[in-house]
PDB file of N, CA and C in Angstrom:
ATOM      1  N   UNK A   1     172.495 138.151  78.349  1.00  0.00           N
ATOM      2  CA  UNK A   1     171.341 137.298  78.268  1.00  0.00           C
ATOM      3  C   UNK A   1     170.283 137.825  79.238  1.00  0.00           C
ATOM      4  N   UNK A   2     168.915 137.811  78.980  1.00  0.00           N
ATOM      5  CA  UNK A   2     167.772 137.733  79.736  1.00  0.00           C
ATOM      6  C   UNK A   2     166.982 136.995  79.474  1.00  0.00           C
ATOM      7  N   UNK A   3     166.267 136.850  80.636  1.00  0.00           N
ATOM      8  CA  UNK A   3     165.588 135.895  80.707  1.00  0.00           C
ATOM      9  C   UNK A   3     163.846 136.146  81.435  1.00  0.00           C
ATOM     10  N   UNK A   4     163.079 135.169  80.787  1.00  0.00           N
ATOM     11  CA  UNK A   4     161.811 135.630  81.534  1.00  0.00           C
ATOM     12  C   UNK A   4     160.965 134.276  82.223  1.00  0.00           C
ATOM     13  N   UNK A   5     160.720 133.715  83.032  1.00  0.00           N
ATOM     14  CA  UNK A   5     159.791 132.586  83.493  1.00  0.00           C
ATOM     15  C   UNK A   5     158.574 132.346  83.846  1.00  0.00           C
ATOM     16  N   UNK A   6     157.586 131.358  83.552  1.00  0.00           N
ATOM     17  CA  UNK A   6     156.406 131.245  83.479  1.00  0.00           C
ATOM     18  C   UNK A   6     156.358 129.548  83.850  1.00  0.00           C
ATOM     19  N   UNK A   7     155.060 129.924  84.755  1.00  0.00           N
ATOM     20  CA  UNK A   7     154.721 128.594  85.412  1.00  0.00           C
ATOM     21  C   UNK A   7     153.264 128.430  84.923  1.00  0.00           C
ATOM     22  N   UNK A   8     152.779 126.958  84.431  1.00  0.00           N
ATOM     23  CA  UNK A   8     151.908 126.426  84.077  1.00  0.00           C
ATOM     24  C   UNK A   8     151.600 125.245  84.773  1.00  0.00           C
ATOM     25  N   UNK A   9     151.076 124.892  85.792  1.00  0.00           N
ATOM     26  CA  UNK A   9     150.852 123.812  86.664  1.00  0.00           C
ATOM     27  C   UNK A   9     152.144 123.189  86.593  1.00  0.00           C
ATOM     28  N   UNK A  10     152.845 122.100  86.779  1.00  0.00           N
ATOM     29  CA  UNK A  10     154.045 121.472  87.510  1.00  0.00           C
ATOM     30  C   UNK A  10     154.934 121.203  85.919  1.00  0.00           C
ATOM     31  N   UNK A  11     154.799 122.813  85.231  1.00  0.00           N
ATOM     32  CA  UNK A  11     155.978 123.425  84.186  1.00  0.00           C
ATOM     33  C   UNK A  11     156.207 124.694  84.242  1.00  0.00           C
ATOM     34  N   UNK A  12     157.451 124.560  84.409  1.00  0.00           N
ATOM     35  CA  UNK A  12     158.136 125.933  84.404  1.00  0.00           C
ATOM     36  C   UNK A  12     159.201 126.211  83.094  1.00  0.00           C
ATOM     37  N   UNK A  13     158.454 127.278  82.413  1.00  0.00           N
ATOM     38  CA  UNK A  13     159.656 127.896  80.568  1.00  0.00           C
ATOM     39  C   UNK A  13     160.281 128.935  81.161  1.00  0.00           C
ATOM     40  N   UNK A  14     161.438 128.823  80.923  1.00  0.00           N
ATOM     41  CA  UNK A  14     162.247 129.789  80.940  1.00  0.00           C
ATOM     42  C   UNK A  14     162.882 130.299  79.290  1.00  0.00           C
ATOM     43  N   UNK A  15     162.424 131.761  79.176  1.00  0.00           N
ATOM     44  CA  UNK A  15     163.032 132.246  77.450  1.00  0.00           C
ATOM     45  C   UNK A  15     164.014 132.993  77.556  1.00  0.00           C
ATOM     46  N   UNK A  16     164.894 132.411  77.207  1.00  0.00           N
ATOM     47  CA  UNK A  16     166.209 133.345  77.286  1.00  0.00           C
ATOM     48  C   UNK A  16     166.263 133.704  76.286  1.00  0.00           C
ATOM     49  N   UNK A  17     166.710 135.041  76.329  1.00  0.00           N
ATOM     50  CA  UNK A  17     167.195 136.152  74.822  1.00  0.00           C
ATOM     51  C   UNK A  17     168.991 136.613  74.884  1.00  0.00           C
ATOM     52  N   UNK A  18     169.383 136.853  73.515  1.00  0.00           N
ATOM     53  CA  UNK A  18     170.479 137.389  73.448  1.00  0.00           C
ATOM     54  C   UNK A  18     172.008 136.506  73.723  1.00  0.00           C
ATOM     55  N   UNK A  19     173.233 136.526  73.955  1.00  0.00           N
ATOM     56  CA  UNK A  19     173.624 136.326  73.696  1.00  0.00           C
ATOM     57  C   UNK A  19     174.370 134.848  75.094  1.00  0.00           C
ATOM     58  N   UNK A  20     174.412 134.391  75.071  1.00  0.00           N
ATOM     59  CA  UNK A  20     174.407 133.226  76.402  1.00  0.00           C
ATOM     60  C   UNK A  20     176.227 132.941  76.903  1.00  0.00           C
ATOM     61  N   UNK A  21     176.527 133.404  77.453  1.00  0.00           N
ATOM     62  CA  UNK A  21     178.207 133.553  77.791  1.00  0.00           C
ATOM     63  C   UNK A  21     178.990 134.088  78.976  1.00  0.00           C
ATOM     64  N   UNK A  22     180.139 133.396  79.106  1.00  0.00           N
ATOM     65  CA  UNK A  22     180.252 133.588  80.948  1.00  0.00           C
ATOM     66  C   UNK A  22     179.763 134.733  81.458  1.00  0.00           C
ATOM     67  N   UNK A  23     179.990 135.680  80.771  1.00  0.00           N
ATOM     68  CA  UNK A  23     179.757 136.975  81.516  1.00  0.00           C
ATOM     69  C   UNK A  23     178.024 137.073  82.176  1.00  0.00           C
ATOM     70  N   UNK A  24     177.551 135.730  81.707  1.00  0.00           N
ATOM     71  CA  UNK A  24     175.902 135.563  82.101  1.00  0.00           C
ATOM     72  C   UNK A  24     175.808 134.916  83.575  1.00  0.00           C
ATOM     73  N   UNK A  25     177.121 134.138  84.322  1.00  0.00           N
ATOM     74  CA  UNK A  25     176.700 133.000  85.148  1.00  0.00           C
ATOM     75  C   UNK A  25     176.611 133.688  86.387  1.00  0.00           C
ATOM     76  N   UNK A  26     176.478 135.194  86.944  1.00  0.00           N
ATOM     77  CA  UNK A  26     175.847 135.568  87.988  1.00  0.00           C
ATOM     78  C   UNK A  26     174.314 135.407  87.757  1.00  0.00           C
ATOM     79  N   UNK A  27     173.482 135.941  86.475  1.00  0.00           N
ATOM     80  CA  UNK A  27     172.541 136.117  86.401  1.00  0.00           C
ATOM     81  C   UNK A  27     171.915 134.572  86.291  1.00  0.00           C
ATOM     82  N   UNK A  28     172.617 133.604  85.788  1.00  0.00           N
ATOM     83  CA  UNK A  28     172.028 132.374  85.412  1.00  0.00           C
ATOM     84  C   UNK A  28     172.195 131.666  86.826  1.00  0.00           C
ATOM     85  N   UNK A  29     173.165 131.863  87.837  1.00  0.00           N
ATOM     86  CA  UNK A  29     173.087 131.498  89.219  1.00  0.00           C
ATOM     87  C   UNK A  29     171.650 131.645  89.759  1.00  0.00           C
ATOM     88  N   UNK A  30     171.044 133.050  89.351  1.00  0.00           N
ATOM     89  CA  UNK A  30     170.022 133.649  89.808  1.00  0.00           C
ATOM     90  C   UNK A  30     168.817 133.215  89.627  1.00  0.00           C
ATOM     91  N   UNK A  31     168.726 132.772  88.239  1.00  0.00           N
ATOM     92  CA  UNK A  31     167.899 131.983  87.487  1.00  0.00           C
ATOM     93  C   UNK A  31     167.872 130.958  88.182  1.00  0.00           C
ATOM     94  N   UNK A  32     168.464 129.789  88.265  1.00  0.00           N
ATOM     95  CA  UNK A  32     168.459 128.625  89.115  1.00  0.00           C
ATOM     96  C   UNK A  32     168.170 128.549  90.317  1.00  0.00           C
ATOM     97  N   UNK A  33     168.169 129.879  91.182  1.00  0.00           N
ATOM     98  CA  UNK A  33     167.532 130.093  92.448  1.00  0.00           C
ATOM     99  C   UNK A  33     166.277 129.760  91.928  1.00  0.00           C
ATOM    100  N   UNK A  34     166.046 130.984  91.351  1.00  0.00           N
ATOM    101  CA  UNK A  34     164.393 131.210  91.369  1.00  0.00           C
ATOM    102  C   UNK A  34     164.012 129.749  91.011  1.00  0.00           C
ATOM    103  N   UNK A  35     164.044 129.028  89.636  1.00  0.00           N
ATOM    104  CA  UNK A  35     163.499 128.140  89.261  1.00  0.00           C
ATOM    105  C   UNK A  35     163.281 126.818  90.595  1.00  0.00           C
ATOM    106  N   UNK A  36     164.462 127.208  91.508  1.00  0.00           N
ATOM    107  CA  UNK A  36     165.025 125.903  92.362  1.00  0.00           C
ATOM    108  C   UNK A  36     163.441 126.144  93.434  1.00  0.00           C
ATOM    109  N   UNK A  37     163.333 127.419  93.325  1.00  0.00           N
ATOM    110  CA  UNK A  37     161.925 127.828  94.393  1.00  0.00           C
ATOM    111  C   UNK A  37     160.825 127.229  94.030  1.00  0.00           C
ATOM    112  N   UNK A  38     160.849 126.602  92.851  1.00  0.00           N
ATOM    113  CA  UNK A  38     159.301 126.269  92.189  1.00  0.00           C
ATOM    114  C   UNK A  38     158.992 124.886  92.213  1.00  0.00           C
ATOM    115  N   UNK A  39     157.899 124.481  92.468  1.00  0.00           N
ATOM    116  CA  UNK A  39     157.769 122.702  92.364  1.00  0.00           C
ATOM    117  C   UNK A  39     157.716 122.950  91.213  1.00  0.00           C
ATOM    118  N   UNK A  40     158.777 122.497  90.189  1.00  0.00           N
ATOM    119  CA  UNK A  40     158.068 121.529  88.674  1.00  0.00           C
ATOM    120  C   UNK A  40     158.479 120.563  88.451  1.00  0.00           C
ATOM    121  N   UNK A  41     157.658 119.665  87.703  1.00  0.00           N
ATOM    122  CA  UNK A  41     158.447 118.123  87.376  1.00  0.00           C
ATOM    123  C   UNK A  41     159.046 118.542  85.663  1.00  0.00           C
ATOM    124  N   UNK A  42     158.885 119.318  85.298  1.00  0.00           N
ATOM    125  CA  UNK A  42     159.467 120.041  83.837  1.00  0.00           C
ATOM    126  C   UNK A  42     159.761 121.419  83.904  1.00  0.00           C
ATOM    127  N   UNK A  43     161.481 121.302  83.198  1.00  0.00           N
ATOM    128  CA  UNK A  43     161.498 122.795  83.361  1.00  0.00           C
ATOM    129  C   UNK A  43     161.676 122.825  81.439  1.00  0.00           C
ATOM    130  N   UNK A  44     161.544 123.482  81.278  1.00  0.00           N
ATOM    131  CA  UNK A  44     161.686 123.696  79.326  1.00  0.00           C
ATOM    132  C   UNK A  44     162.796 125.196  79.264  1.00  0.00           C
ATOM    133  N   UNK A  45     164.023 124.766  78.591  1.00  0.00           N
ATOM    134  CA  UNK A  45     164.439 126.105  78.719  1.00  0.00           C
ATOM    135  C   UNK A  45     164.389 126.247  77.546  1.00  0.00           C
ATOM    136  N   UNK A  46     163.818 127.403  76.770  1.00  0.00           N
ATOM    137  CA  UNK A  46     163.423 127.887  75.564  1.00  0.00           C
ATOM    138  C   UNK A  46     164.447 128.529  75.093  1.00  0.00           C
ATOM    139  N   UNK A  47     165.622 128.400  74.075  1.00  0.00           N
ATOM    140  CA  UNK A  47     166.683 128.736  73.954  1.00  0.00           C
ATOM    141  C   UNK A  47     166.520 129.816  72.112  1.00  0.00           C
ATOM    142  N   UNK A  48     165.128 129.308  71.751  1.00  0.00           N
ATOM    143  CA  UNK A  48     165.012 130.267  70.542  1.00  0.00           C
ATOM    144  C   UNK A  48     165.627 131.497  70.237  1.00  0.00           C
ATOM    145  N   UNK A  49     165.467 132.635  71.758  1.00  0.00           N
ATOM    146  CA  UNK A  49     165.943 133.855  71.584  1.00  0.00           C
ATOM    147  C   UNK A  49     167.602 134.092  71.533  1.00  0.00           C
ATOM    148  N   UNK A  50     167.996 132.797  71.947  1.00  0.00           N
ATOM    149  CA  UNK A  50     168.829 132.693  71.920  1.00  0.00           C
ATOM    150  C   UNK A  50     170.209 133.211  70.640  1.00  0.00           C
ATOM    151  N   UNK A  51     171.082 133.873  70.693  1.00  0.00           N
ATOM    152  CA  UNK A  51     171.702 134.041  69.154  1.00  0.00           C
ATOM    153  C   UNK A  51     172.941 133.575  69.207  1.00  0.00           C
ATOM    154  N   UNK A  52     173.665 133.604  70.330  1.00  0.00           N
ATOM    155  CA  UNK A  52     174.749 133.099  70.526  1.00  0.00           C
ATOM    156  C   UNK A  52     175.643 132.302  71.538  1.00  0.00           C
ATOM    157  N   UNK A  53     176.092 131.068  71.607  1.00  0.00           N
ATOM    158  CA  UNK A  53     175.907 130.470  73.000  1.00  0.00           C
ATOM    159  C   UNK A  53     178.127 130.150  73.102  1.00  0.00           C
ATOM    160  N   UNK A  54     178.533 129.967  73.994  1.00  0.00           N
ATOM    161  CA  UNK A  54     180.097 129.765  74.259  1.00  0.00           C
ATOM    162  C   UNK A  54     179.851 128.515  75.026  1.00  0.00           C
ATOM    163  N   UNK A  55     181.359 128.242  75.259  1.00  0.00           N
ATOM    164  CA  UNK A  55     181.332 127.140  76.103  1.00  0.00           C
ATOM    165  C   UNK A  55     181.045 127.394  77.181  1.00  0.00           C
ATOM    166  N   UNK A  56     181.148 128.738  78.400  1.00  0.00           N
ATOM    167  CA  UNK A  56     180.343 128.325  79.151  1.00  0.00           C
ATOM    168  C   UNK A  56     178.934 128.696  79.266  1.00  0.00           C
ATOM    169  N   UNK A  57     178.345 128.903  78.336  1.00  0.00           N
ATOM    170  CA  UNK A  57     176.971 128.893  78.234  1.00  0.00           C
ATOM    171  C   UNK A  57     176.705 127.253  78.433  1.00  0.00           C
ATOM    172  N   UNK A  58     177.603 126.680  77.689  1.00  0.00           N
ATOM    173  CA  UNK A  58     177.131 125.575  77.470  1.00  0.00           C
ATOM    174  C   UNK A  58     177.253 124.461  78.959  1.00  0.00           C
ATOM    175  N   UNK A  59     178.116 124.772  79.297  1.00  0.00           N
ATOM    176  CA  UNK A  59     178.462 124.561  80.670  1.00  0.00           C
ATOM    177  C   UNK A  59     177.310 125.333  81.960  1.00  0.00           C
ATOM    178  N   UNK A  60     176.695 126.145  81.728  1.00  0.00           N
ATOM    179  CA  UNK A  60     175.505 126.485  82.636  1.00  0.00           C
ATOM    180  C   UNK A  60     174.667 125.680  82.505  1.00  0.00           C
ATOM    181  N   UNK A  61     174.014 124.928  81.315  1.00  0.00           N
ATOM    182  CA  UNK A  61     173.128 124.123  80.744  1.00  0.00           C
ATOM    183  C   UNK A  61     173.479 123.365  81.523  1.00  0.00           C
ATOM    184  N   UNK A  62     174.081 122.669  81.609  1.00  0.00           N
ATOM    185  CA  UNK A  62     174.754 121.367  82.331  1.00  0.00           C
ATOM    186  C   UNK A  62     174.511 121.685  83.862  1.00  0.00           C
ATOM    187  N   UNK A  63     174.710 123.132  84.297  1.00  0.00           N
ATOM    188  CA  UNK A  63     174.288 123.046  85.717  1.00  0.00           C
ATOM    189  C   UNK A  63     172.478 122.928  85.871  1.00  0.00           C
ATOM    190  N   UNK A  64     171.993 123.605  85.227  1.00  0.00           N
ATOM    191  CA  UNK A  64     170.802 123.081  85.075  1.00  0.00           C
ATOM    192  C   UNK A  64     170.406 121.937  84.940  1.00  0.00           C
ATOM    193  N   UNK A  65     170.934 120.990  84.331  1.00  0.00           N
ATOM    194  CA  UNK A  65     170.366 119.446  84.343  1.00  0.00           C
ATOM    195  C   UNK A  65     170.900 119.596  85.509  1.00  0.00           C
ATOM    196  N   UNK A  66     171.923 119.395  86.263  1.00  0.00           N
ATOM    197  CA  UNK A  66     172.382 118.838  87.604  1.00  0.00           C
ATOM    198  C   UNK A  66     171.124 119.125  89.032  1.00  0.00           C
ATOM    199  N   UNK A  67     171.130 120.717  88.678  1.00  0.00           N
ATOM    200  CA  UNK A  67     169.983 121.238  89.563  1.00  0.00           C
ATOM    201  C   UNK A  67     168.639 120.726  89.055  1.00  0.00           C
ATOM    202  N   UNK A  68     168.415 119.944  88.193  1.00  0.00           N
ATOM    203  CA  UNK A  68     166.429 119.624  87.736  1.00  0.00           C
ATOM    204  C   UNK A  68     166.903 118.060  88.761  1.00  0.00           C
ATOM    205  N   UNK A  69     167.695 117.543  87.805  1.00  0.00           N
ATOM    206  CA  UNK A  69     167.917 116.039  88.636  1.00  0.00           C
ATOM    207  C   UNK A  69     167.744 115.989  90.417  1.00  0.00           C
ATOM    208  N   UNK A  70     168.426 116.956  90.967  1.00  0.00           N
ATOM    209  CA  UNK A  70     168.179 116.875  92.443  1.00  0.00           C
ATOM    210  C   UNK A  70     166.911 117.014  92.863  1.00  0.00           C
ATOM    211  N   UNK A  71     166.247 117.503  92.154  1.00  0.00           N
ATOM    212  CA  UNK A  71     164.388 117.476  92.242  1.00  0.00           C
ATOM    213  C   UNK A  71     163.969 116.641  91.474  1.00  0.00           C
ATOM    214  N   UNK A  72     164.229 115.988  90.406  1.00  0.00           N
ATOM    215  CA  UNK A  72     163.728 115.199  89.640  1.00  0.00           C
ATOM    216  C   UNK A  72     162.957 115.595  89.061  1.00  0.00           C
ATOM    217  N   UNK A  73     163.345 116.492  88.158  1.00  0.00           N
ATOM    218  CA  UNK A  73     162.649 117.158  86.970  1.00  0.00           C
ATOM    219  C   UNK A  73     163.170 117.373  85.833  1.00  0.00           C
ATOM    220  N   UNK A  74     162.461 117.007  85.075  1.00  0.00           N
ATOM    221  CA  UNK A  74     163.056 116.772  83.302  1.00  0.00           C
ATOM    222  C   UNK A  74     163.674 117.857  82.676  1.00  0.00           C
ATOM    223  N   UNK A  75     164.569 118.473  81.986  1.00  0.00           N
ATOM    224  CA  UNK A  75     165.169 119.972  81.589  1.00  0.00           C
ATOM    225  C   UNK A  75     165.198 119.476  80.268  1.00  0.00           C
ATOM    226  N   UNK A  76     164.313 120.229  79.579  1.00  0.00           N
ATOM    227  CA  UNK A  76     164.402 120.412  77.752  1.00  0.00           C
ATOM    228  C   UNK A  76     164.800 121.550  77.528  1.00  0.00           C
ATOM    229  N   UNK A  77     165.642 121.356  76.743  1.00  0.00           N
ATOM    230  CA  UNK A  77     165.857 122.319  75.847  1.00  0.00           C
ATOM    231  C   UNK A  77     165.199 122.182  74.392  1.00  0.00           C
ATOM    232  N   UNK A  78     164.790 123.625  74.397  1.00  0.00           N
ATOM    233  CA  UNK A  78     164.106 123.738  72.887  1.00  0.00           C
ATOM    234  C   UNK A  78     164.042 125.069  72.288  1.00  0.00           C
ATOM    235  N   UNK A  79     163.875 124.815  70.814  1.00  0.00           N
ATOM    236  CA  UNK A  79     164.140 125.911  70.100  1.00  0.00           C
ATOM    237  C   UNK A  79     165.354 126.770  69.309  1.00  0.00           C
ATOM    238  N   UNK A  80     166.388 125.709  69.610  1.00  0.00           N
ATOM    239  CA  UNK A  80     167.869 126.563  69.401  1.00  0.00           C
ATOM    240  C   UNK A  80     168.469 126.296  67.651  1.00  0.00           C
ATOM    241  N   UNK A  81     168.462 127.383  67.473  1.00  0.00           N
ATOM    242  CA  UNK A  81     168.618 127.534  65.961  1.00  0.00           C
ATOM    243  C   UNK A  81     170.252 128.105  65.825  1.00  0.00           C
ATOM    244  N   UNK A  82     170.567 128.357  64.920  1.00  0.00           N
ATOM    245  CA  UNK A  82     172.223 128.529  64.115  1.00  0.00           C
ATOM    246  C   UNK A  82     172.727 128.075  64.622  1.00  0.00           C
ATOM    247  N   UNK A  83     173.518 128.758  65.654  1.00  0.00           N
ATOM    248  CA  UNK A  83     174.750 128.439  65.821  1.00  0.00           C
ATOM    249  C   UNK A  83     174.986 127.827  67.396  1.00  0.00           C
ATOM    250  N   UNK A  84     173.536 127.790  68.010  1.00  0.00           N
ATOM    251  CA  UNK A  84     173.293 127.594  68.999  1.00  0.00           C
ATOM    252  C   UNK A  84     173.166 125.956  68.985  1.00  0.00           C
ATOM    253  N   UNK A  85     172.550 125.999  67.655  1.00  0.00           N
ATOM    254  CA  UNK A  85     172.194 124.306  67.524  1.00  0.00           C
ATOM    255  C   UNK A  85     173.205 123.485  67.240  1.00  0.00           C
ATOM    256  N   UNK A  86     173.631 124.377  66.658  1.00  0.00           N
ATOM    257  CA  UNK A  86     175.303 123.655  66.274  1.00  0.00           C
ATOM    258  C   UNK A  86     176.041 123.641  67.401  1.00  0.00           C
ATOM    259  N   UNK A  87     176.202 123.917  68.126  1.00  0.00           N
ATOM    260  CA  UNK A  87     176.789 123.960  69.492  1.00  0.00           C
ATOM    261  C   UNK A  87     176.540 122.925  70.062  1.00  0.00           C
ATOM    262  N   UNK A  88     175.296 122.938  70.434  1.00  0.00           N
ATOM    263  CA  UNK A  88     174.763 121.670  70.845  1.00  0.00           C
ATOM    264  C   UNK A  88     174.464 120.292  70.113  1.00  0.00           C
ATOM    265  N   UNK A  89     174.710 120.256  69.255  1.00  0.00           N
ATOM    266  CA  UNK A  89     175.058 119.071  67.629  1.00  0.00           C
ATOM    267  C   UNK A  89     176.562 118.752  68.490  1.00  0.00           C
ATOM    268  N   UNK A  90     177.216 119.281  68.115  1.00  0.00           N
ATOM    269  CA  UNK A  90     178.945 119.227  68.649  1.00  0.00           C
ATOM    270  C   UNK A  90     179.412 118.732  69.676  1.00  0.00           C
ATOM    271  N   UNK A  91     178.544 118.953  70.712  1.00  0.00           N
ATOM    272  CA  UNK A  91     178.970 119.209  72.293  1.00  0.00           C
ATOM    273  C   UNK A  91     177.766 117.785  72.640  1.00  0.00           C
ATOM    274  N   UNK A  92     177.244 117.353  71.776  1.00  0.00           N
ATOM    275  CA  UNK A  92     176.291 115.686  71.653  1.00  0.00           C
ATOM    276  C   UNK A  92     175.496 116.385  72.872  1.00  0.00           C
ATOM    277  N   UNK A  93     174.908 117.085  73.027  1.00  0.00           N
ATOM    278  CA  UNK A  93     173.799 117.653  74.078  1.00  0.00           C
ATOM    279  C   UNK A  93     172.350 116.231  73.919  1.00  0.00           C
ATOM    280  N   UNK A  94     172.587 116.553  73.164  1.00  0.00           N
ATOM    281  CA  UNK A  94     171.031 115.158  72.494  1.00  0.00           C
ATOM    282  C   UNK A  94     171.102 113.860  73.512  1.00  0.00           C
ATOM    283  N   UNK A  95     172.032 113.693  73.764  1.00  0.00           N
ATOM    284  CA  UNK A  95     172.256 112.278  74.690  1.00  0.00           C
ATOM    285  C   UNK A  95     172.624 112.745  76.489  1.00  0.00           C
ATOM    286  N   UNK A  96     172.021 113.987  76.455  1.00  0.00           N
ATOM    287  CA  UNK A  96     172.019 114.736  77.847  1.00  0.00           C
ATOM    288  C   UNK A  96     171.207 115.491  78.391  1.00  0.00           C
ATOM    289  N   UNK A  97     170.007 115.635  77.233  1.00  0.00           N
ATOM    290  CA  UNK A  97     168.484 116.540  77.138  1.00  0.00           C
ATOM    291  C   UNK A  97     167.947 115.869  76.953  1.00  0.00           C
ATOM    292  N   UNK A  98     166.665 115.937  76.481  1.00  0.00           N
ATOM    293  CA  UNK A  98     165.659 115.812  75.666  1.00  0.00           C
ATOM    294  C   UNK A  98     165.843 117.350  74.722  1.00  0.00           C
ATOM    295  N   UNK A  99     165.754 117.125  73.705  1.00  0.00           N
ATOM    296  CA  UNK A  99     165.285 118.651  72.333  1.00  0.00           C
ATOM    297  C   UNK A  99     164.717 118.616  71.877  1.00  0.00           C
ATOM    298  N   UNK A 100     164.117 120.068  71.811  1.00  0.00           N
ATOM    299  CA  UNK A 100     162.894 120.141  71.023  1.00  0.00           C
ATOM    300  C   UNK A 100     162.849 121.244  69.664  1.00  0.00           C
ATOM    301  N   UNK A 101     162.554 121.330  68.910  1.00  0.00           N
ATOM    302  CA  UNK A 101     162.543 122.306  68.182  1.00  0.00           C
ATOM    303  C   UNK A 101     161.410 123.558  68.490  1.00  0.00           C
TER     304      UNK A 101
END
């Protein structure tokens, strides 16, 4: 997975590409630094590029809400198509995000 971030007054997108899976949670540790550095009251993680997500992809997500909440900032997810969405259909993400298409 990679990833790229952009700040727009008190929002921060993060677009992740490629394939989302443990072998990601040094780099997604990393990610959560950086983001943790930024005032936003919204973070949007843009999961479009996304193609393929595991359980612990899905389980990083979850550290992300944990880390927005300690700042009190909203974490959307949006954009997640096949099998990604289905993942998150399954795993009832909807009643733990906000989603967006």
């Amino acid at each position: 997975m990679n990833y790229t971030t952009a700040q727009s007054g008190d929002t921060i997108k993060v677009d992740l590409v490629g394939r989302f899976t443990f072998g990601d949670h040094s780099s997604f540790r990393k990610l959560i630094e950086e983001i943790r550095g930024q005032s936003a009251e919204t973070q949007i993680l843009d999961l479009s590029g996304v193609e393929f997500i595991d359980s612990a992809g899905l389980g990083m997500l979850l550290l992300a809400r944990d880390e927005g909440e300690k700042i009190r900032a909203t974490v959307i997810l949006k954009g997640a198509q096949g099998q990604v969405k289905r993942m998150l259909e399954v795993a009832r993400f909807d009643t733990l995000f906000k989603l967006e298409d």
